[in-house]
PDB file of N, CA and C in Angstrom:
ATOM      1  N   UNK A   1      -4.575  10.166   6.885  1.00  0.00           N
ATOM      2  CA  UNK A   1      -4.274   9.598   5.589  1.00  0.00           C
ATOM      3  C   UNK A   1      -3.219  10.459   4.886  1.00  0.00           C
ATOM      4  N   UNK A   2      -2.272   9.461   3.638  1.00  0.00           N
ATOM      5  CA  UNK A   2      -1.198  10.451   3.323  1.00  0.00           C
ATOM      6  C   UNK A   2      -1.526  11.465   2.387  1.00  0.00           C
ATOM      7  N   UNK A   3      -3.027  11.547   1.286  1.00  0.00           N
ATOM      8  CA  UNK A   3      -3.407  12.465   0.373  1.00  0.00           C
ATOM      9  C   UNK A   3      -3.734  11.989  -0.223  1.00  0.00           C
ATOM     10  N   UNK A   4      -3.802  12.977  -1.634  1.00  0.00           N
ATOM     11  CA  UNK A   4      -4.384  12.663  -2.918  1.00  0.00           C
ATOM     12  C   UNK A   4      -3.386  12.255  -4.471  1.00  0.00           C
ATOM     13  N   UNK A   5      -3.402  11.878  -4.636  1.00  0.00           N
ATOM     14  CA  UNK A   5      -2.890  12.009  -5.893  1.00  0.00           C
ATOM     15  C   UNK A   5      -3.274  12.729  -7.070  1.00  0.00           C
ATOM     16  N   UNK A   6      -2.681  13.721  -7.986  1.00  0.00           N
ATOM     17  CA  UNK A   6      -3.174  14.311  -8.676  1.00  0.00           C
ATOM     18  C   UNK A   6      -4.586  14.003  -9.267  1.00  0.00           C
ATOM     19  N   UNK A   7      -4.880  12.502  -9.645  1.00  0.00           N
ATOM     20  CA  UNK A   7      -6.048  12.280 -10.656  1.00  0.00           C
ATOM     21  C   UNK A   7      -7.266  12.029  -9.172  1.00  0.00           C
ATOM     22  N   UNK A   8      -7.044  12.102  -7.973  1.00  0.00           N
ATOM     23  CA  UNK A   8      -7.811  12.235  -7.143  1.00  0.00           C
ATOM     24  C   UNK A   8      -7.706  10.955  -6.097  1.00  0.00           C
ATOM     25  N   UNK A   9      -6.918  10.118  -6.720  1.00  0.00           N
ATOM     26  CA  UNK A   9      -6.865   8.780  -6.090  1.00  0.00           C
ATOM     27  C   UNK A   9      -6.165   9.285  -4.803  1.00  0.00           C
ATOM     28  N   UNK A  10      -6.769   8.206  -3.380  1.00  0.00           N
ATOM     29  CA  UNK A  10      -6.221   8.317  -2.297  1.00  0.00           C
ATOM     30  C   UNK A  10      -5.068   7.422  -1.863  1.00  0.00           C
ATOM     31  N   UNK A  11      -4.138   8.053  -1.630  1.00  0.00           N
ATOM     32  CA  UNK A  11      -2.604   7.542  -1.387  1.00  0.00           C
ATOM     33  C   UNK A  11      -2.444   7.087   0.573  1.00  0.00           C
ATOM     34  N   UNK A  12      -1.585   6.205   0.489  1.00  0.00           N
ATOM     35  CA  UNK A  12      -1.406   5.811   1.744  1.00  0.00           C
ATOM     36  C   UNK A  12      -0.134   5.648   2.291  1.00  0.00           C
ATOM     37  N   UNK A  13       0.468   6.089   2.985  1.00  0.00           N
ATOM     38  CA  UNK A  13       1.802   5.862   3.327  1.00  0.00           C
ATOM     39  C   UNK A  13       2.083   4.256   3.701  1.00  0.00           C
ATOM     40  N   UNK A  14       3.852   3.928   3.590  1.00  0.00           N
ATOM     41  CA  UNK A  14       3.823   2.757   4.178  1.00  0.00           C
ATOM     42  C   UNK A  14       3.358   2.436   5.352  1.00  0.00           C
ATOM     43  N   UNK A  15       3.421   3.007   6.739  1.00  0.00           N
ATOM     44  CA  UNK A  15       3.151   2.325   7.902  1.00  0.00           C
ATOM     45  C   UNK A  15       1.470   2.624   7.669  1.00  0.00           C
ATOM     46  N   UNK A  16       0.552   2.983   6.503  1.00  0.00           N
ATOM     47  CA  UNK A  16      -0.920   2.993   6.784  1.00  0.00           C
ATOM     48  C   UNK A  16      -0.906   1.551   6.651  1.00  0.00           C
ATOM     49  N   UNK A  17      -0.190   1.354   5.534  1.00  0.00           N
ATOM     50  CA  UNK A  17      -0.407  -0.040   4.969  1.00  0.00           C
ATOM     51  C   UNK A  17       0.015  -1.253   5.669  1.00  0.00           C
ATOM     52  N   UNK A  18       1.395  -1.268   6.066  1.00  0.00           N
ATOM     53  CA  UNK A  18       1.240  -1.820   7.179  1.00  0.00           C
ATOM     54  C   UNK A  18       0.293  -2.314   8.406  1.00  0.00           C
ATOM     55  N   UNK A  19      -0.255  -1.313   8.755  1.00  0.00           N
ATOM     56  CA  UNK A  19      -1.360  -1.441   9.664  1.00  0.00           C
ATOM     57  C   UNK A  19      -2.056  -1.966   9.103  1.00  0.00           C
ATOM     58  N   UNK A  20      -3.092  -2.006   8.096  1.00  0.00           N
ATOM     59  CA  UNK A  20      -4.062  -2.768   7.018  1.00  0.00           C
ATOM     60  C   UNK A  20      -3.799  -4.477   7.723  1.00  0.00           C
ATOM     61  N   UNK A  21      -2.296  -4.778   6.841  1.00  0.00           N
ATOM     62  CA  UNK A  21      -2.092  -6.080   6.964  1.00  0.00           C
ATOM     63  C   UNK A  21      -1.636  -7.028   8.240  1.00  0.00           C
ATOM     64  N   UNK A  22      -1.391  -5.994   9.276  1.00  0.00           N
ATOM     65  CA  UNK A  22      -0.641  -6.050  10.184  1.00  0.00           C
ATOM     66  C   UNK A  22       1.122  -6.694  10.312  1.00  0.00           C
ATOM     67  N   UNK A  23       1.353  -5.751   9.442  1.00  0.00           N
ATOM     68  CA  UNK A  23       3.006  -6.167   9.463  1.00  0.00           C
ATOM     69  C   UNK A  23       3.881  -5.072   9.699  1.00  0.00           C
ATOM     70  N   UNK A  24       4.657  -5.027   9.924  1.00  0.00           N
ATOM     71  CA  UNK A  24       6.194  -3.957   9.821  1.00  0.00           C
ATOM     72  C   UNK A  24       6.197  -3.361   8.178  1.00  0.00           C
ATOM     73  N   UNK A  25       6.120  -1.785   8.351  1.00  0.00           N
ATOM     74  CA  UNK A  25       6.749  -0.741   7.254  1.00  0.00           C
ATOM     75  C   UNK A  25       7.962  -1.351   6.654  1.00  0.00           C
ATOM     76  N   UNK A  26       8.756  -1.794   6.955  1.00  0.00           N
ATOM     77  CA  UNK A  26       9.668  -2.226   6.080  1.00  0.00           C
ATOM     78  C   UNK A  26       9.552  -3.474   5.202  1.00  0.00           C
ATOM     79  N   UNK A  27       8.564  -4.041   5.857  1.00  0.00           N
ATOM     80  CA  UNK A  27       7.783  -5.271   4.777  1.00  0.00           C
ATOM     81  C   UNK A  27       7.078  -4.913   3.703  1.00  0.00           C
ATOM     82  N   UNK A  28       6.129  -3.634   4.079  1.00  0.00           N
ATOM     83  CA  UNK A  28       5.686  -3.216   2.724  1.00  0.00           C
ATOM     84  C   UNK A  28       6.673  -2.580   2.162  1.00  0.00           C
ATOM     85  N   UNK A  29       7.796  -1.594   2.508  1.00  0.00           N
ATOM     86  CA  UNK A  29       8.726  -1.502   1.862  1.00  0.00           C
ATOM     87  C   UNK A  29       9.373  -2.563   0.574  1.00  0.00           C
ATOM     88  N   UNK A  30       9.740  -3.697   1.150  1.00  0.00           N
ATOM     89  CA  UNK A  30      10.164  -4.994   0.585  1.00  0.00           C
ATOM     90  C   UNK A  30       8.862  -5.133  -0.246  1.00  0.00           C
ATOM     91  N   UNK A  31       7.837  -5.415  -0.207  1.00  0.00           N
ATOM     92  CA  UNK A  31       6.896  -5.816  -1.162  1.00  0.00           C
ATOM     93  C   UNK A  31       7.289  -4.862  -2.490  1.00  0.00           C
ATOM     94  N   UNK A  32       6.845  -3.715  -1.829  1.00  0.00           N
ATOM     95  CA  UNK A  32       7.490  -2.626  -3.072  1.00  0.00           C
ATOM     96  C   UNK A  32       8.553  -2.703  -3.948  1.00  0.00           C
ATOM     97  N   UNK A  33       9.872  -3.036  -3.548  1.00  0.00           N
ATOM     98  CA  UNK A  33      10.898  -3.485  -4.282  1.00  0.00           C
ATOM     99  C   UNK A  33      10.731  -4.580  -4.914  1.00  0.00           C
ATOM    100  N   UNK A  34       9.863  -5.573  -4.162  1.00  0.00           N
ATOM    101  CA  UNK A  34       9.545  -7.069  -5.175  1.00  0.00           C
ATOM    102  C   UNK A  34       8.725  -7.072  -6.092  1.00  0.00           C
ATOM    103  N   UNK A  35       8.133  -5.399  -6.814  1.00  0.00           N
ATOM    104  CA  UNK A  35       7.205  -5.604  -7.169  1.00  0.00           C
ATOM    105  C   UNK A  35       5.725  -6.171  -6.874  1.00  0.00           C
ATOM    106  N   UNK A  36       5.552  -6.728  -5.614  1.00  0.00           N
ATOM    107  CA  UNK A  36       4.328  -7.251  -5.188  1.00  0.00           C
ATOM    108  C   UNK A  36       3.289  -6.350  -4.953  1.00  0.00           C
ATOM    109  N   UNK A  37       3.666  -5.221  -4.751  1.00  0.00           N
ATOM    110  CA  UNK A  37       2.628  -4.220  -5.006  1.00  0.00           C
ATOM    111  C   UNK A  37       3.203  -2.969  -5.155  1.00  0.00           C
ATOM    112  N   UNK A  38       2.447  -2.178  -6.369  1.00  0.00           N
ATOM    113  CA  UNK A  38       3.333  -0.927  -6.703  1.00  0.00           C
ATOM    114  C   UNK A  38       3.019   0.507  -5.829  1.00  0.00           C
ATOM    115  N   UNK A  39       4.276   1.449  -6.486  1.00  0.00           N
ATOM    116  CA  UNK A  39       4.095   2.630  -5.557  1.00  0.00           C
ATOM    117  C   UNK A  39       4.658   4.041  -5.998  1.00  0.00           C
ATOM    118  N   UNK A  40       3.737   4.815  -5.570  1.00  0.00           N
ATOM    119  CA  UNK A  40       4.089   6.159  -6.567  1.00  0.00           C
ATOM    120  C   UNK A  40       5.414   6.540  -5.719  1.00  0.00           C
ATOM    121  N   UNK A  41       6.059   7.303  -6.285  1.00  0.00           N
ATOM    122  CA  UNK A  41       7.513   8.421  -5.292  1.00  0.00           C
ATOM    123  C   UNK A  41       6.797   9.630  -5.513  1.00  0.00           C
ATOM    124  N   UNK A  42       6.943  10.164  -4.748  1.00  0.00           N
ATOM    125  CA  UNK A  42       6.659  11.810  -3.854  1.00  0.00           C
ATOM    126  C   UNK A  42       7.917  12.399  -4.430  1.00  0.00           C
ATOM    127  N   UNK A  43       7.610  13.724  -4.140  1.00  0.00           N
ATOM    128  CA  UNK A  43       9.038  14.475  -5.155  1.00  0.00           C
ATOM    129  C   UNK A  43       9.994  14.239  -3.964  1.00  0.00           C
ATOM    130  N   UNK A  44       9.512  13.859  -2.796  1.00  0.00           N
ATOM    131  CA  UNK A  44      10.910  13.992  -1.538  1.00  0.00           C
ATOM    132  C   UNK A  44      11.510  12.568  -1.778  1.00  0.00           C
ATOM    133  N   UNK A  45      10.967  11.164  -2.362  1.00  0.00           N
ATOM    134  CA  UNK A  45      11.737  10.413  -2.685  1.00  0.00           C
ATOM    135  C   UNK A  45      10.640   9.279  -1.828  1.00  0.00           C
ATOM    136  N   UNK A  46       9.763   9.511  -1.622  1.00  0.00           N
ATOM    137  CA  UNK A  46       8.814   8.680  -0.252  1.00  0.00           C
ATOM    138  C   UNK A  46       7.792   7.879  -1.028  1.00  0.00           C
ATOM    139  N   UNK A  47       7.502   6.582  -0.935  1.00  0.00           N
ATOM    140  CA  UNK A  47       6.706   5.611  -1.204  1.00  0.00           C
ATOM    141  C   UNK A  47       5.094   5.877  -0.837  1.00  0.00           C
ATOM    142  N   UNK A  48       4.260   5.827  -1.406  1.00  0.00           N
ATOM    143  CA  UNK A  48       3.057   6.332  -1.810  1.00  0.00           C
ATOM    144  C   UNK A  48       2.389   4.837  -2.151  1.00  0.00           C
ATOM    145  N   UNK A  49       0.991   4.659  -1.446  1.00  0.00           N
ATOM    146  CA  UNK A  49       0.164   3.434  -2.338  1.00  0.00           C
ATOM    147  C   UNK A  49      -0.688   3.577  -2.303  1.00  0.00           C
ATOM    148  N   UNK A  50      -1.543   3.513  -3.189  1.00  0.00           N
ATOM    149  CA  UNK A  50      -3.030   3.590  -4.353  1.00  0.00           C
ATOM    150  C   UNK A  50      -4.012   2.299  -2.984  1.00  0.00           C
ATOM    151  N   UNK A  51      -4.981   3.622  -2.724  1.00  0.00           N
ATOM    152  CA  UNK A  51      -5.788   2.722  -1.385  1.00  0.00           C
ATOM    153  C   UNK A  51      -6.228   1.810  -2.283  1.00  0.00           C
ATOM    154  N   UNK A  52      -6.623   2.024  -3.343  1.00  0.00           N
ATOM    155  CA  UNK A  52      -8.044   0.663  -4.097  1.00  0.00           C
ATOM    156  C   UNK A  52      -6.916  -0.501  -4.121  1.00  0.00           C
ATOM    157  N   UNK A  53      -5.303  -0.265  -4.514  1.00  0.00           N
ATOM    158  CA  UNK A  53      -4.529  -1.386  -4.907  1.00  0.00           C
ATOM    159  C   UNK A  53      -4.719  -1.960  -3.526  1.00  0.00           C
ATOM    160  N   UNK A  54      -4.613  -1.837  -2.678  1.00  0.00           N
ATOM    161  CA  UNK A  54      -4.533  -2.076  -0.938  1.00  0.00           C
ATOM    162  C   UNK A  54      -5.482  -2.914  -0.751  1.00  0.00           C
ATOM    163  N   UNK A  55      -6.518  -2.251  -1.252  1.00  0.00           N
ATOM    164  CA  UNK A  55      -7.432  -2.668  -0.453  1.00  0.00           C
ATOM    165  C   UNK A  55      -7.880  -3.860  -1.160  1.00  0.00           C
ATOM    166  N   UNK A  56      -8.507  -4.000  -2.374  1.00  0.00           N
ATOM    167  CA  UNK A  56      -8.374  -4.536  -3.222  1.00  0.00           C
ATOM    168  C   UNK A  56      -7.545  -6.201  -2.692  1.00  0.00           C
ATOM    169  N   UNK A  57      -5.718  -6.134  -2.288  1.00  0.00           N
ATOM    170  CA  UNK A  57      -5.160  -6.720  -2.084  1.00  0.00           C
ATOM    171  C   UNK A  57      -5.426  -7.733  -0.575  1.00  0.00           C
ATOM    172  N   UNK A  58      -5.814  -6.539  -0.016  1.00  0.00           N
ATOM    173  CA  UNK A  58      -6.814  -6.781   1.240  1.00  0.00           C
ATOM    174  C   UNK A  58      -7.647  -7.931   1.439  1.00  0.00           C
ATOM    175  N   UNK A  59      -8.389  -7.415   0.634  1.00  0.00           N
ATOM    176  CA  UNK A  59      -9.892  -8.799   0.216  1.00  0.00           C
ATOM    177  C   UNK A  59      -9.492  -9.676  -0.063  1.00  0.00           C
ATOM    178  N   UNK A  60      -8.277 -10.163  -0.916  1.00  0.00           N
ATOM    179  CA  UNK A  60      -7.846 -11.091  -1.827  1.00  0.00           C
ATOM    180  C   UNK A  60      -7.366 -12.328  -0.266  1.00  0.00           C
ATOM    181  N   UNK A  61      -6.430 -11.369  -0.086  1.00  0.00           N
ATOM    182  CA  UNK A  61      -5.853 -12.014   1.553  1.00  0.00           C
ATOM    183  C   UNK A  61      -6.956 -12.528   2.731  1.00  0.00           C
ATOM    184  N   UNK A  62      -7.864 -11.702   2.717  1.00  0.00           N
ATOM    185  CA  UNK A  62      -8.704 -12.152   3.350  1.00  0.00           C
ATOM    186  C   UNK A  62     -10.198 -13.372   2.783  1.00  0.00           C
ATOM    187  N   UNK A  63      -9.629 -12.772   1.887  1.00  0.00           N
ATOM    188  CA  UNK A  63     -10.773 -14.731   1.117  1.00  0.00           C
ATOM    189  C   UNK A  63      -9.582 -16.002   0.801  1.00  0.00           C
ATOM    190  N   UNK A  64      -8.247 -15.514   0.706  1.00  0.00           N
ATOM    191  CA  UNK A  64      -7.608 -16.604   0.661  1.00  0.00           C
ATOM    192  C   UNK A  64      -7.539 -17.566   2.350  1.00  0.00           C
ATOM    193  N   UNK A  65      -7.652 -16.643   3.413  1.00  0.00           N
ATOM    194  CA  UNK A  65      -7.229 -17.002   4.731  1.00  0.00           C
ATOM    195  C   UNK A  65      -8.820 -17.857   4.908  1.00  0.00           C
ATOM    196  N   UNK A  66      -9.899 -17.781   4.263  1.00  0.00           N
ATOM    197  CA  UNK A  66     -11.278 -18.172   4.904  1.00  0.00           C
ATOM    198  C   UNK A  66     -11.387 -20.170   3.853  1.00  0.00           C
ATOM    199  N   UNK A  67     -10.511 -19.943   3.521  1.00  0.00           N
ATOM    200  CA  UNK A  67     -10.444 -21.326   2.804  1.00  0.00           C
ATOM    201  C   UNK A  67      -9.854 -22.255   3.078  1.00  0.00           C
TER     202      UNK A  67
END
């Protein structure tokens, strides 16, 4: 996993997330820029995402697909 975030929250790199949904890092990349889901920057300039937002987003996808 990629860490913590200061307030304790667990951070995930793009290709974690990727894997989650099963798509290509540069898709969550693109989500990121579309705003579709947000993302902290790292002081090196690197995309960071909030597991609960993920996951969270996760469930959503997966009760939309059961309908």
């Amino acid at each position: 996993m990629a860490g913590k975030e200061p307030t304790g929250e667990e951070l995930l790199t793009p290709a974690e997330v990727a894997a989650m949904f099963r798509v290509n890092p540069k898709t969550v990349t693109r989500w990121a820029r579309a705003g579709k889901i947000s993302a902290i920057r790292t002081l090196g300039g690197h995309r960071r995402f909030r597991a609960s937002e993920i996951r969270g987003l996760l469930v959503q996808e997966t009760e939309h697909e059961e309908i």
